[in-house]
PDB file of N, CA and C in Angstrom:
ATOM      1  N   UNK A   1      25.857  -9.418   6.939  1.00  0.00           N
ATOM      2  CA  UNK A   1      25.369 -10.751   7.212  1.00  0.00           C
ATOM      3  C   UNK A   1      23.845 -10.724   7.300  1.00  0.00           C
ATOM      4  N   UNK A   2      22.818 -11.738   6.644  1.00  0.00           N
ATOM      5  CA  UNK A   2      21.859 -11.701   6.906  1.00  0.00           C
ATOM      6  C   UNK A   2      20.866 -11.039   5.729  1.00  0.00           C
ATOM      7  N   UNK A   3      21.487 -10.348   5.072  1.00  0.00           N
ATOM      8  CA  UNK A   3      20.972  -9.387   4.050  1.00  0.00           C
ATOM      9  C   UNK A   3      19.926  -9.860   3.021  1.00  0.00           C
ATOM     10  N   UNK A   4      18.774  -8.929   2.893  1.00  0.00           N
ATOM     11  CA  UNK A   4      17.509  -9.698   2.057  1.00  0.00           C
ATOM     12  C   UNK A   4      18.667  -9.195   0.721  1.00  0.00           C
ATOM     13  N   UNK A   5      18.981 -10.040  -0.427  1.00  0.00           N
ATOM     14  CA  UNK A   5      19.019 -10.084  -1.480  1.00  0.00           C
ATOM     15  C   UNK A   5      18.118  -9.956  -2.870  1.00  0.00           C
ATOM     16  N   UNK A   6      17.549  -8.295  -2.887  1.00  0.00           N
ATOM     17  CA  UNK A   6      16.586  -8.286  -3.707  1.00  0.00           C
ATOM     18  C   UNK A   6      16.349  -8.515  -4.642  1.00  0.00           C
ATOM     19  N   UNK A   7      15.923  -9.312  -5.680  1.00  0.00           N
ATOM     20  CA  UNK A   7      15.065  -9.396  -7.331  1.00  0.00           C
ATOM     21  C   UNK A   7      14.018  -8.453  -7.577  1.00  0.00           C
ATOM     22  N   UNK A   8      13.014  -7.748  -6.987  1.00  0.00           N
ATOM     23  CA  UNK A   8      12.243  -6.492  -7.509  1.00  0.00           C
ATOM     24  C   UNK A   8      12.121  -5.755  -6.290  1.00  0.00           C
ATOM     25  N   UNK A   9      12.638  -4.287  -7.073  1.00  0.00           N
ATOM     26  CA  UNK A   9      12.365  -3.453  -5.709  1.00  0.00           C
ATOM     27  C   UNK A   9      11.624  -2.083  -6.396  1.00  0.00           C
ATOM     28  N   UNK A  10      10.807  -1.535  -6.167  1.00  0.00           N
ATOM     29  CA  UNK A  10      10.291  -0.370  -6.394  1.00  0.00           C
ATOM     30  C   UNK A  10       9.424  -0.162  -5.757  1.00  0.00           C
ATOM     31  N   UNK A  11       8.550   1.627  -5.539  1.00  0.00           N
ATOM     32  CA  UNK A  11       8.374   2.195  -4.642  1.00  0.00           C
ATOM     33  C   UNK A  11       7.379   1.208  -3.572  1.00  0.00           C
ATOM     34  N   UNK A  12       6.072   0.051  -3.763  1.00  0.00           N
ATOM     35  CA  UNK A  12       5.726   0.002  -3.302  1.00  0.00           C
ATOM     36  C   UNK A  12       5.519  -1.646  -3.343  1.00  0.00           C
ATOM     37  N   UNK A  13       6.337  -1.852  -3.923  1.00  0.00           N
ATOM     38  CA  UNK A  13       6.996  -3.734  -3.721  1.00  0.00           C
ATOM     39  C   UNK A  13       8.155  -3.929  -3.309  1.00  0.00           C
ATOM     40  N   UNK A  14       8.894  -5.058  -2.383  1.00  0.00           N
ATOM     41  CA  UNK A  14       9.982  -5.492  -2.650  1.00  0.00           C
ATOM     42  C   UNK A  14      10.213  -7.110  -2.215  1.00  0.00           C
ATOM     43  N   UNK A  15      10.729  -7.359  -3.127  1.00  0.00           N
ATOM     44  CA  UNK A  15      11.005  -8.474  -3.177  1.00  0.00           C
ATOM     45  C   UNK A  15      12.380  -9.504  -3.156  1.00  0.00           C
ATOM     46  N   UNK A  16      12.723 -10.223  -2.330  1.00  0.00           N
ATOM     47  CA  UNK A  16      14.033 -10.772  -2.011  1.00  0.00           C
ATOM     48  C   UNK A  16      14.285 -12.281  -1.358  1.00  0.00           C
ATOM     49  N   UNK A  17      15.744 -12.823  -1.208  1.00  0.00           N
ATOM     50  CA  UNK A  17      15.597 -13.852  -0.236  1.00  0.00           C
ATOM     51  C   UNK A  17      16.492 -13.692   0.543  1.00  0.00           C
ATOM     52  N   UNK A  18      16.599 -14.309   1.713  1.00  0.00           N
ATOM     53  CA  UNK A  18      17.055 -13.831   2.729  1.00  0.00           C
ATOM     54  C   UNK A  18      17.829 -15.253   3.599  1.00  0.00           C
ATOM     55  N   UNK A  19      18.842 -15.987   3.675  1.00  0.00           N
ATOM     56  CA  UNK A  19      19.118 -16.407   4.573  1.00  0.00           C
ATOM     57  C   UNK A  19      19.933 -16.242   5.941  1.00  0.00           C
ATOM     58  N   UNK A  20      18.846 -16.790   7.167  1.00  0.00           N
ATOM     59  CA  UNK A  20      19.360 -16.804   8.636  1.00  0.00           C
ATOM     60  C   UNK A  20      19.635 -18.050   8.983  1.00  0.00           C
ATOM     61  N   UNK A  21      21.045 -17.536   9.561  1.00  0.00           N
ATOM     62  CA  UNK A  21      20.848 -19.436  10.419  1.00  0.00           C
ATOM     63  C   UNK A  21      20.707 -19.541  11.624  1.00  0.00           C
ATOM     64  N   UNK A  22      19.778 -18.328  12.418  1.00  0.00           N
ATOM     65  CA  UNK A  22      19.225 -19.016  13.599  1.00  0.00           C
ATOM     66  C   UNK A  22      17.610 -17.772  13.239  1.00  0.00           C
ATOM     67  N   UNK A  23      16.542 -18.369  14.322  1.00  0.00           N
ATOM     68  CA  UNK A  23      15.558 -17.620  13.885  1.00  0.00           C
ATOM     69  C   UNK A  23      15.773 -16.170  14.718  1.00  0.00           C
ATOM     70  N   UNK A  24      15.348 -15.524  14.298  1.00  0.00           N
ATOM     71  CA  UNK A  24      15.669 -13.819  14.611  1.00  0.00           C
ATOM     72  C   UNK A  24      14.572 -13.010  14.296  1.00  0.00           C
ATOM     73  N   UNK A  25      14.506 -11.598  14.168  1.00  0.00           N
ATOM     74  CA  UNK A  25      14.124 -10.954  13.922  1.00  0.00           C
ATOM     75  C   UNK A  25      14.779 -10.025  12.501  1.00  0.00           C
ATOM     76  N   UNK A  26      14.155  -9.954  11.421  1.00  0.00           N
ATOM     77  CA  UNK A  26      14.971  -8.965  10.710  1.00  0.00           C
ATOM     78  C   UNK A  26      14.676  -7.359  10.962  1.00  0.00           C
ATOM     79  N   UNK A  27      16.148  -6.378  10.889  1.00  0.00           N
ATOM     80  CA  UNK A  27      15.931  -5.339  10.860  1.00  0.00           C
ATOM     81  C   UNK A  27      15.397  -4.625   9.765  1.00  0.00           C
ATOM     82  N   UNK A  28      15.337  -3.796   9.212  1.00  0.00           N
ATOM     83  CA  UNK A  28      14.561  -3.385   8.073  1.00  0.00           C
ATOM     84  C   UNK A  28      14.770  -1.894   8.380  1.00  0.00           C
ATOM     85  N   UNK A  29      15.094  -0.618   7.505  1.00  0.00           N
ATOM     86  CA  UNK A  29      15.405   0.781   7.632  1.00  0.00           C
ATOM     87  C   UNK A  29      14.328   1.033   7.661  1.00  0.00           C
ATOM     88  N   UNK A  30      13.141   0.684   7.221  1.00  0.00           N
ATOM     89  CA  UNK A  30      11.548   0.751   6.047  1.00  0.00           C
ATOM     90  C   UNK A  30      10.791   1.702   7.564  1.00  0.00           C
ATOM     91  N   UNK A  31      10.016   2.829   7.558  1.00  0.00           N
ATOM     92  CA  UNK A  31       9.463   3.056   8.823  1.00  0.00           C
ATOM     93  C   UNK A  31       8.397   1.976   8.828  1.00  0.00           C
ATOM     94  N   UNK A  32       7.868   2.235   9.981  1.00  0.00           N
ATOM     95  CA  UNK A  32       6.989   0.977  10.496  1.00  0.00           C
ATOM     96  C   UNK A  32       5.361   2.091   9.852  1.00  0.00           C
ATOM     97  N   UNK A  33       4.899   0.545   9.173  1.00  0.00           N
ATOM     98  CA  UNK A  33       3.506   1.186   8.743  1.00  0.00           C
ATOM     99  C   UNK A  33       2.703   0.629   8.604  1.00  0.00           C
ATOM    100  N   UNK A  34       1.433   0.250   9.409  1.00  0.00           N
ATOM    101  CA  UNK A  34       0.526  -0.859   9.502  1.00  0.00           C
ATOM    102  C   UNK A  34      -0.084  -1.346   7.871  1.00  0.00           C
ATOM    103  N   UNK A  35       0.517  -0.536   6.695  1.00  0.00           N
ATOM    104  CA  UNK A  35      -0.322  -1.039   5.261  1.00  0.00           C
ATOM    105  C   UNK A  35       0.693  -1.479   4.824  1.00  0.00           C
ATOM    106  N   UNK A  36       2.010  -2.188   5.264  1.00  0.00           N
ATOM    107  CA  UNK A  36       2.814  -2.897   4.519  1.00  0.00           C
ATOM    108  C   UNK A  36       2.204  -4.901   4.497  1.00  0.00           C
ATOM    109  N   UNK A  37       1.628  -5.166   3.298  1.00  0.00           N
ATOM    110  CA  UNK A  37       1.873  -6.780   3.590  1.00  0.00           C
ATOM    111  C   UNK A  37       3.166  -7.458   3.512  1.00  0.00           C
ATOM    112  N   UNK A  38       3.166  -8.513   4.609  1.00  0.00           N
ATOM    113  CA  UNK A  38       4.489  -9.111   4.495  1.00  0.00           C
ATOM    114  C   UNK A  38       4.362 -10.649   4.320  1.00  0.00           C
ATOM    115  N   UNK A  39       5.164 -11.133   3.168  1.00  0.00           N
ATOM    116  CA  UNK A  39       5.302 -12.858   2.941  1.00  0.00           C
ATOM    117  C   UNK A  39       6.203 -13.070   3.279  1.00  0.00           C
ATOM    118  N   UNK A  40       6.344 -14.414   4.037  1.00  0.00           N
ATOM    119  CA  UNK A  40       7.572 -15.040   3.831  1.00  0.00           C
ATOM    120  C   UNK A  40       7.373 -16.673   3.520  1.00  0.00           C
ATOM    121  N   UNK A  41       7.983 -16.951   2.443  1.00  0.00           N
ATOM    122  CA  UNK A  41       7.713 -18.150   1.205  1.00  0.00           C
ATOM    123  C   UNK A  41       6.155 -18.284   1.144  1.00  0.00           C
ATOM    124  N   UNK A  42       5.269 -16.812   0.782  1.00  0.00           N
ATOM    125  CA  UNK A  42       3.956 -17.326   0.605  1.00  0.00           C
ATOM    126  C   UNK A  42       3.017 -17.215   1.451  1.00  0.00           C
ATOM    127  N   UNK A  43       3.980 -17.010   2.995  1.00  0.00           N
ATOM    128  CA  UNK A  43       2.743 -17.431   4.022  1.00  0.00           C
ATOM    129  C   UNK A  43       2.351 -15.707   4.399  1.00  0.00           C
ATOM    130  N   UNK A  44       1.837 -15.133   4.553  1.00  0.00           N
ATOM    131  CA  UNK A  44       1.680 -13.854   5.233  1.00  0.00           C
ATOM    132  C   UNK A  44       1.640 -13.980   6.601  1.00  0.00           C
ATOM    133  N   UNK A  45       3.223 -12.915   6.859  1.00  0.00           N
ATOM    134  CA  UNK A  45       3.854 -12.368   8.513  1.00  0.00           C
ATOM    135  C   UNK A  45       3.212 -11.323   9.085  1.00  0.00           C
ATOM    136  N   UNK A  46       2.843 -10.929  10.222  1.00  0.00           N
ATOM    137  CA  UNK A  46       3.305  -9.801  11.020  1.00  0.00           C
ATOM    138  C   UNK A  46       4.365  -9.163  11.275  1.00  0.00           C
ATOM    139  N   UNK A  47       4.089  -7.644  11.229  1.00  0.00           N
ATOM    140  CA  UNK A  47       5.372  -6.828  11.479  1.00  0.00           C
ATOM    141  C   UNK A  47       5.706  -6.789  12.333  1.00  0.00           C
ATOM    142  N   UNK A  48       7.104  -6.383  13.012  1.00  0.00           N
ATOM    143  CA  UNK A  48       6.913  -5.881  14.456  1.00  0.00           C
ATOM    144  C   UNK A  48       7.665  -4.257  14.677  1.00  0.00           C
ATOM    145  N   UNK A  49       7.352  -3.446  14.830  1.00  0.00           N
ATOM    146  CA  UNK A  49       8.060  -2.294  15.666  1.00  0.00           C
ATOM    147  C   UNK A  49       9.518  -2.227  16.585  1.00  0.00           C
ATOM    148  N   UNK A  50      10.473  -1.947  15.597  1.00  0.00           N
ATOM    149  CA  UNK A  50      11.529  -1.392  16.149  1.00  0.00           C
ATOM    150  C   UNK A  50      12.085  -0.519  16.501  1.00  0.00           C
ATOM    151  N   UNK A  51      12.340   0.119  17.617  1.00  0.00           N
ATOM    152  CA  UNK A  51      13.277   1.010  17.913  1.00  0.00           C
ATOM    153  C   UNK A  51      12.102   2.252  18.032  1.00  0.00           C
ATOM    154  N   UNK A  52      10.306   1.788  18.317  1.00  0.00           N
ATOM    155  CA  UNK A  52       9.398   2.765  18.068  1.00  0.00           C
ATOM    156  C   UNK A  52       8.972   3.322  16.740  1.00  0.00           C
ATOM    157  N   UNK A  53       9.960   2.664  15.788  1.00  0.00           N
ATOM    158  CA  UNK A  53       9.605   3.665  14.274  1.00  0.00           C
ATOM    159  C   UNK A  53       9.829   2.544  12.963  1.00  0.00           C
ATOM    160  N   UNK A  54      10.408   1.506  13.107  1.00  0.00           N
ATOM    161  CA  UNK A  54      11.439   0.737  11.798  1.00  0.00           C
ATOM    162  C   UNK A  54      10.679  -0.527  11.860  1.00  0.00           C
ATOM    163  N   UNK A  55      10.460  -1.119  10.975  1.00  0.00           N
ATOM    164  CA  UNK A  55       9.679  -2.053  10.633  1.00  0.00           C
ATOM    165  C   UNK A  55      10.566  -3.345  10.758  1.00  0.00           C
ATOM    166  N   UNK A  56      10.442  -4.421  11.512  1.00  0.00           N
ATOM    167  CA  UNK A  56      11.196  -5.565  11.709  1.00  0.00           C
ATOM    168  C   UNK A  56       9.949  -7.031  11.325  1.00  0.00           C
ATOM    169  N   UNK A  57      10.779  -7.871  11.018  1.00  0.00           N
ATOM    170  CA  UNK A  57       9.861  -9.082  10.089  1.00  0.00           C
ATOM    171  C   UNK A  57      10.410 -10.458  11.435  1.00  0.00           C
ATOM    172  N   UNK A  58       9.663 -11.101  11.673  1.00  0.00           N
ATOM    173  CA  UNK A  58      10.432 -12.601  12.538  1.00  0.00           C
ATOM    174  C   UNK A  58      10.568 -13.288  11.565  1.00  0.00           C
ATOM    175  N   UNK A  59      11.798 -13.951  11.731  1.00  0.00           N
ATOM    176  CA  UNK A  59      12.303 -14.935  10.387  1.00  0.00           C
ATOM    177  C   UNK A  59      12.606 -16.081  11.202  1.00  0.00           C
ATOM    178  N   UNK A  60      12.310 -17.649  10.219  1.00  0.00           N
ATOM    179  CA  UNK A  60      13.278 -18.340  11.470  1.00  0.00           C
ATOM    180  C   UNK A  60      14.315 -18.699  10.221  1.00  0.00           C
ATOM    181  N   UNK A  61      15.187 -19.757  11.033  1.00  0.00           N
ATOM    182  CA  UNK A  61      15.962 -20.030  10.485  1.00  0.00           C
ATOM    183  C   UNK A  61      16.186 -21.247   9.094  1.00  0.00           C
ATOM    184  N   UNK A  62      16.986 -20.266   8.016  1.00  0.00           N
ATOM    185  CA  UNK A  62      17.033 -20.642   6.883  1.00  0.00           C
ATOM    186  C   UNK A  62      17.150 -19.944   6.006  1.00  0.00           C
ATOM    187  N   UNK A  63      16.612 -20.238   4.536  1.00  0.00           N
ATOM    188  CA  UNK A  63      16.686 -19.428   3.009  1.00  0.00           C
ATOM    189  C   UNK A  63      15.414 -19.297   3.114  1.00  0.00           C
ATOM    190  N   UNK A  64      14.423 -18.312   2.606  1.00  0.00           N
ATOM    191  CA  UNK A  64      13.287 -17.710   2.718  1.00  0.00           C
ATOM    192  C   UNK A  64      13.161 -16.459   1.572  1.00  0.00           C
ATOM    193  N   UNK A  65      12.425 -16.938   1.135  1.00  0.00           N
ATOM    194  CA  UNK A  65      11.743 -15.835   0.048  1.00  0.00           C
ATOM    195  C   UNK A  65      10.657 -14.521   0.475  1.00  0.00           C
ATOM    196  N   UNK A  66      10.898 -13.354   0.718  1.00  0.00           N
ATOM    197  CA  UNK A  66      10.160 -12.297   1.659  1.00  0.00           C
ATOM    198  C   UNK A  66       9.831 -11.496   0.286  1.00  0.00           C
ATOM    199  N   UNK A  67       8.529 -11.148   0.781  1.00  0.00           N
ATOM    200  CA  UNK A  67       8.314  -9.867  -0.206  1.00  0.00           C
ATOM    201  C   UNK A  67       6.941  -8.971   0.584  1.00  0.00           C
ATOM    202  N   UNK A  68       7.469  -7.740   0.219  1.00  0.00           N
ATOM    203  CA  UNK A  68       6.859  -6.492   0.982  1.00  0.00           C
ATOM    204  C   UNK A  68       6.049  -5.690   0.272  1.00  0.00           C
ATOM    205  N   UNK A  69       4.604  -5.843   0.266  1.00  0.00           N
ATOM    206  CA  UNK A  69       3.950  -5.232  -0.416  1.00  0.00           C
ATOM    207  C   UNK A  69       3.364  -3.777   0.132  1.00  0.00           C
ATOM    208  N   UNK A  70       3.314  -2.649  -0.252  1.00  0.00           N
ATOM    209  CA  UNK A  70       2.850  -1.627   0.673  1.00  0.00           C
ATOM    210  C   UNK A  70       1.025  -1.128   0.207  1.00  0.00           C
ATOM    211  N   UNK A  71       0.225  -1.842   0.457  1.00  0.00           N
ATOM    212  CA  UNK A  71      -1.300  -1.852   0.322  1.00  0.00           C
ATOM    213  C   UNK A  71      -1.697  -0.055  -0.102  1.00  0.00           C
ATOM    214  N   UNK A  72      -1.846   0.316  -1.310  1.00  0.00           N
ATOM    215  CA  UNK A  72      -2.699   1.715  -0.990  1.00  0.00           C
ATOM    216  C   UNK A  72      -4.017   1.840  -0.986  1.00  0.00           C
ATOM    217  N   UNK A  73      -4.681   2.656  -0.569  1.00  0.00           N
ATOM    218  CA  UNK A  73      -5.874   3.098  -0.441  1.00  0.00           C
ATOM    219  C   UNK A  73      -6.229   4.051  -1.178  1.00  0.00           C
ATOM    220  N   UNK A  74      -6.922   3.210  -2.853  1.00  0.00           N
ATOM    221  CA  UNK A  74      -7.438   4.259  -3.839  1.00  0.00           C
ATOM    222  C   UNK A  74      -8.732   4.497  -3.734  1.00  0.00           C
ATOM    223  N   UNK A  75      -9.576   3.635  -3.293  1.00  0.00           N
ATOM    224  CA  UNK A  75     -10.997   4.138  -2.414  1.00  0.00           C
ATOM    225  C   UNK A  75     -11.704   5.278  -2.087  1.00  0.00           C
ATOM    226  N   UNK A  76     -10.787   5.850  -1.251  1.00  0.00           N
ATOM    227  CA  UNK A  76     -11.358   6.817  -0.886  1.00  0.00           C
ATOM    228  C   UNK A  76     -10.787   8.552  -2.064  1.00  0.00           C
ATOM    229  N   UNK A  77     -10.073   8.396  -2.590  1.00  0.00           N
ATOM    230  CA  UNK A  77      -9.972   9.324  -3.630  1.00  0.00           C
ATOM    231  C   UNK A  77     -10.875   8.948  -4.796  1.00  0.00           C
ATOM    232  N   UNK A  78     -11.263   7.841  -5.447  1.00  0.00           N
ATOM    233  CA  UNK A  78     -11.630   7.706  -6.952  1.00  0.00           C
ATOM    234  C   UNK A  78     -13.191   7.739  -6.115  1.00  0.00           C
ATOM    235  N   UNK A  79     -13.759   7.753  -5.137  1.00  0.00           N
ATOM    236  CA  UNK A  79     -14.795   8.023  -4.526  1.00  0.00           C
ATOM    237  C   UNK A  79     -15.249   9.651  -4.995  1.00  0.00           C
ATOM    238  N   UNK A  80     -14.040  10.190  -4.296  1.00  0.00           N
ATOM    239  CA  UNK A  80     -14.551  12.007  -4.284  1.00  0.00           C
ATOM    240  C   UNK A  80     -14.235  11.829  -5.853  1.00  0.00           C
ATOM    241  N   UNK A  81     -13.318  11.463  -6.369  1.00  0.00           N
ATOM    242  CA  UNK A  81     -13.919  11.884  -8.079  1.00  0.00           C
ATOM    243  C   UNK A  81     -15.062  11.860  -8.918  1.00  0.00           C
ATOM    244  N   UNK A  82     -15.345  10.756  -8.470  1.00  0.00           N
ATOM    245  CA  UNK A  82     -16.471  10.166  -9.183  1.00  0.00           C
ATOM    246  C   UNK A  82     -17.647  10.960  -8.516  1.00  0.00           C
ATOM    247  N   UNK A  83     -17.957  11.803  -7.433  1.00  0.00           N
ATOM    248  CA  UNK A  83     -19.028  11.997  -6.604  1.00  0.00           C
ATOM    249  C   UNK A  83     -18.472  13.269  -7.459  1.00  0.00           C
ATOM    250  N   UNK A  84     -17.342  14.086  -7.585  1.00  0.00           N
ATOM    251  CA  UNK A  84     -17.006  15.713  -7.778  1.00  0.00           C
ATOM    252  C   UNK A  84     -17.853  15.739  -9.353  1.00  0.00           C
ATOM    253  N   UNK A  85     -17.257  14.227  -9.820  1.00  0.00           N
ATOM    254  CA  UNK A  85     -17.869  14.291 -11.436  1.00  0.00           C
ATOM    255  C   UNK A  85     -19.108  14.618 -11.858  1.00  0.00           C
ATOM    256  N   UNK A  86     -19.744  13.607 -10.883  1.00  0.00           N
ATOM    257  CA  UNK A  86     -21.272  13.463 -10.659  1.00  0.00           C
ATOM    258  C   UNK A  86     -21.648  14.706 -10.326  1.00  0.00           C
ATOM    259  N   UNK A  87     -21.686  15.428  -9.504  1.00  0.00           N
ATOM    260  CA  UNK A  87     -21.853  17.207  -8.678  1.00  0.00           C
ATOM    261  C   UNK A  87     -22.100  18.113  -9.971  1.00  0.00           C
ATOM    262  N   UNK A  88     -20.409  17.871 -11.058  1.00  0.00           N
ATOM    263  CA  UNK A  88     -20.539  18.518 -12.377  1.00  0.00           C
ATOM    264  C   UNK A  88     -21.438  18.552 -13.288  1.00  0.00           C
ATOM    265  N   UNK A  89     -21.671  17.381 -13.418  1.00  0.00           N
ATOM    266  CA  UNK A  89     -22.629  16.950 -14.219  1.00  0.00           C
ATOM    267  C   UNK A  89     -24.201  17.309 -13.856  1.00  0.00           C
ATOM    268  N   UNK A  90     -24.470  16.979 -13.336  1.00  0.00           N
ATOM    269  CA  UNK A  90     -25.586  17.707 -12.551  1.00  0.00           C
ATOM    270  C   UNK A  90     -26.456  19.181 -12.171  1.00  0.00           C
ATOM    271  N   UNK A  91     -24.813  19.843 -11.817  1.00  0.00           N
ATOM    272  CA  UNK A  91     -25.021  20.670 -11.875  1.00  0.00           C
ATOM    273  C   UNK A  91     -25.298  21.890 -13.063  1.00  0.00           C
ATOM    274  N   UNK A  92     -24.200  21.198 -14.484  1.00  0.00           N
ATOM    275  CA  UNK A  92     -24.349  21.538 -15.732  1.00  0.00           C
ATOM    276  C   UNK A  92     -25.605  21.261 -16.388  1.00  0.00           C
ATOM    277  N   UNK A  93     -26.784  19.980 -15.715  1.00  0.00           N
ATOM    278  CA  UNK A  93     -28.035  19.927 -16.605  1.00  0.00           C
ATOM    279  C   UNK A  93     -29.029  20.772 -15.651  1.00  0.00           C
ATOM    280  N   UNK A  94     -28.678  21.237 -14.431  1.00  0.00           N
ATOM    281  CA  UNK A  94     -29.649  22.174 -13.853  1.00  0.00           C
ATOM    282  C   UNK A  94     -29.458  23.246 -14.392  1.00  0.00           C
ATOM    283  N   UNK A  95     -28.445  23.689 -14.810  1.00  0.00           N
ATOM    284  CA  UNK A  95     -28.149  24.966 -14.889  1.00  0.00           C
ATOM    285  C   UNK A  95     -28.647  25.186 -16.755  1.00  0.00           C
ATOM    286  N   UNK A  96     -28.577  24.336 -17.429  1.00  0.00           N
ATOM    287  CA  UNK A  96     -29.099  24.251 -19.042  1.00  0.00           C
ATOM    288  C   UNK A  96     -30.803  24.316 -19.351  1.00  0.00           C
ATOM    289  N   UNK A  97     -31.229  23.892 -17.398  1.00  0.00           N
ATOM    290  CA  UNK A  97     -32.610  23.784 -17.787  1.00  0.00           C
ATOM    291  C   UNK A  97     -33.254  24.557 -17.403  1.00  0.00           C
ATOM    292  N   UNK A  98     -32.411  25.461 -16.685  1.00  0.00           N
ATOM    293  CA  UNK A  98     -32.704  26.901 -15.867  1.00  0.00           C
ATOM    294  C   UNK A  98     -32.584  28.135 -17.002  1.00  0.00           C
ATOM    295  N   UNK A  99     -31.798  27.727 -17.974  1.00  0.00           N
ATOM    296  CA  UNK A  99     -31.530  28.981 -18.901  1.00  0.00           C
ATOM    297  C   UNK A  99     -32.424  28.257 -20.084  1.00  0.00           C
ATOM    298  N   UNK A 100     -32.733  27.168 -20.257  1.00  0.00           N
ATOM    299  CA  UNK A 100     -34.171  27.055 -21.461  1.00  0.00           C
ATOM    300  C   UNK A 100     -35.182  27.370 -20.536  1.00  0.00           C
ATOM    301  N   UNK A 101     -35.552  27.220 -19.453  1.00  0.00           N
ATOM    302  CA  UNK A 101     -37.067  27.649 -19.280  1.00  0.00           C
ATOM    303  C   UNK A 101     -37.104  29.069 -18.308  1.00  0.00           C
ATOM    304  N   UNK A 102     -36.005  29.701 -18.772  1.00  0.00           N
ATOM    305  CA  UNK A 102     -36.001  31.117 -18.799  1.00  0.00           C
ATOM    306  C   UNK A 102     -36.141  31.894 -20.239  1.00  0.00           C
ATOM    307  N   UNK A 103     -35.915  30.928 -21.237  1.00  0.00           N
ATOM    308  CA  UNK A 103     -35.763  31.448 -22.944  1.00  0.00           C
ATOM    309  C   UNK A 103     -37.330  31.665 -22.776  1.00  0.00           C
ATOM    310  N   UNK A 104     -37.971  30.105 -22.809  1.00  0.00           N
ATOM    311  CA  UNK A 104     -39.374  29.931 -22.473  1.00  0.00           C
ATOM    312  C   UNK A 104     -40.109  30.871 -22.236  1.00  0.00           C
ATOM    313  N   UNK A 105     -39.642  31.542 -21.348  1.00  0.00           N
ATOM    314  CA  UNK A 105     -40.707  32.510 -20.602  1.00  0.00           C
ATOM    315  C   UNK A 105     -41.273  33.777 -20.935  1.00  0.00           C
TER     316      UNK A 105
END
């Protein structure tokens, strides 16, 4: 009873509708993780913490369209790439200009 009825689910979307007929809380297996966004018909929810670990949604009552987006953080990796790249590079024209003006000499 109660069950989100999904249309897209994969690793870091899901998407479903869900009817309650009184307002509640939904349970959810999902662990609780402050980078999940949550809609419901559009509006963006707060999570709440169940059981210390499980991610629960407040629903009120009705048919409702929910979808769970899980936010990643590519930032801070394509950062160190781009800086490791940069390091390479750099370091490959010091090192080209160190061995011509050693030919030089």
């Amino acid at each position: 009873k109660n069950q989100i009825k999904y249309t897209h689910y994969s690793d870091s979307h899901m998407e479903g509708t869900i009817t309650v007929d009184k307002d509640q809380v939904i349970f959810t297996s999902i662990p609780y993780d402050k980078d999940w966004e949550i809609t419901i018909d559009g509006k963006k929810v707060q999570q709440t913490k169940i059981l210390g670990e499980f991610m629960g949604i407040d629903c009120e009552e009705g048919t409702h369209t929910i979808s769970l987006k899980y936010k990643t953080h590519y930032e801070i990796p394509i950062l160190i790439s781009i800086g490791t790249a940069a390091s390479m590079i750099i370091h490959e024209i010091i090192k080209r200009k160190k061995q011509k003006d050693t030919k030089l000499a």
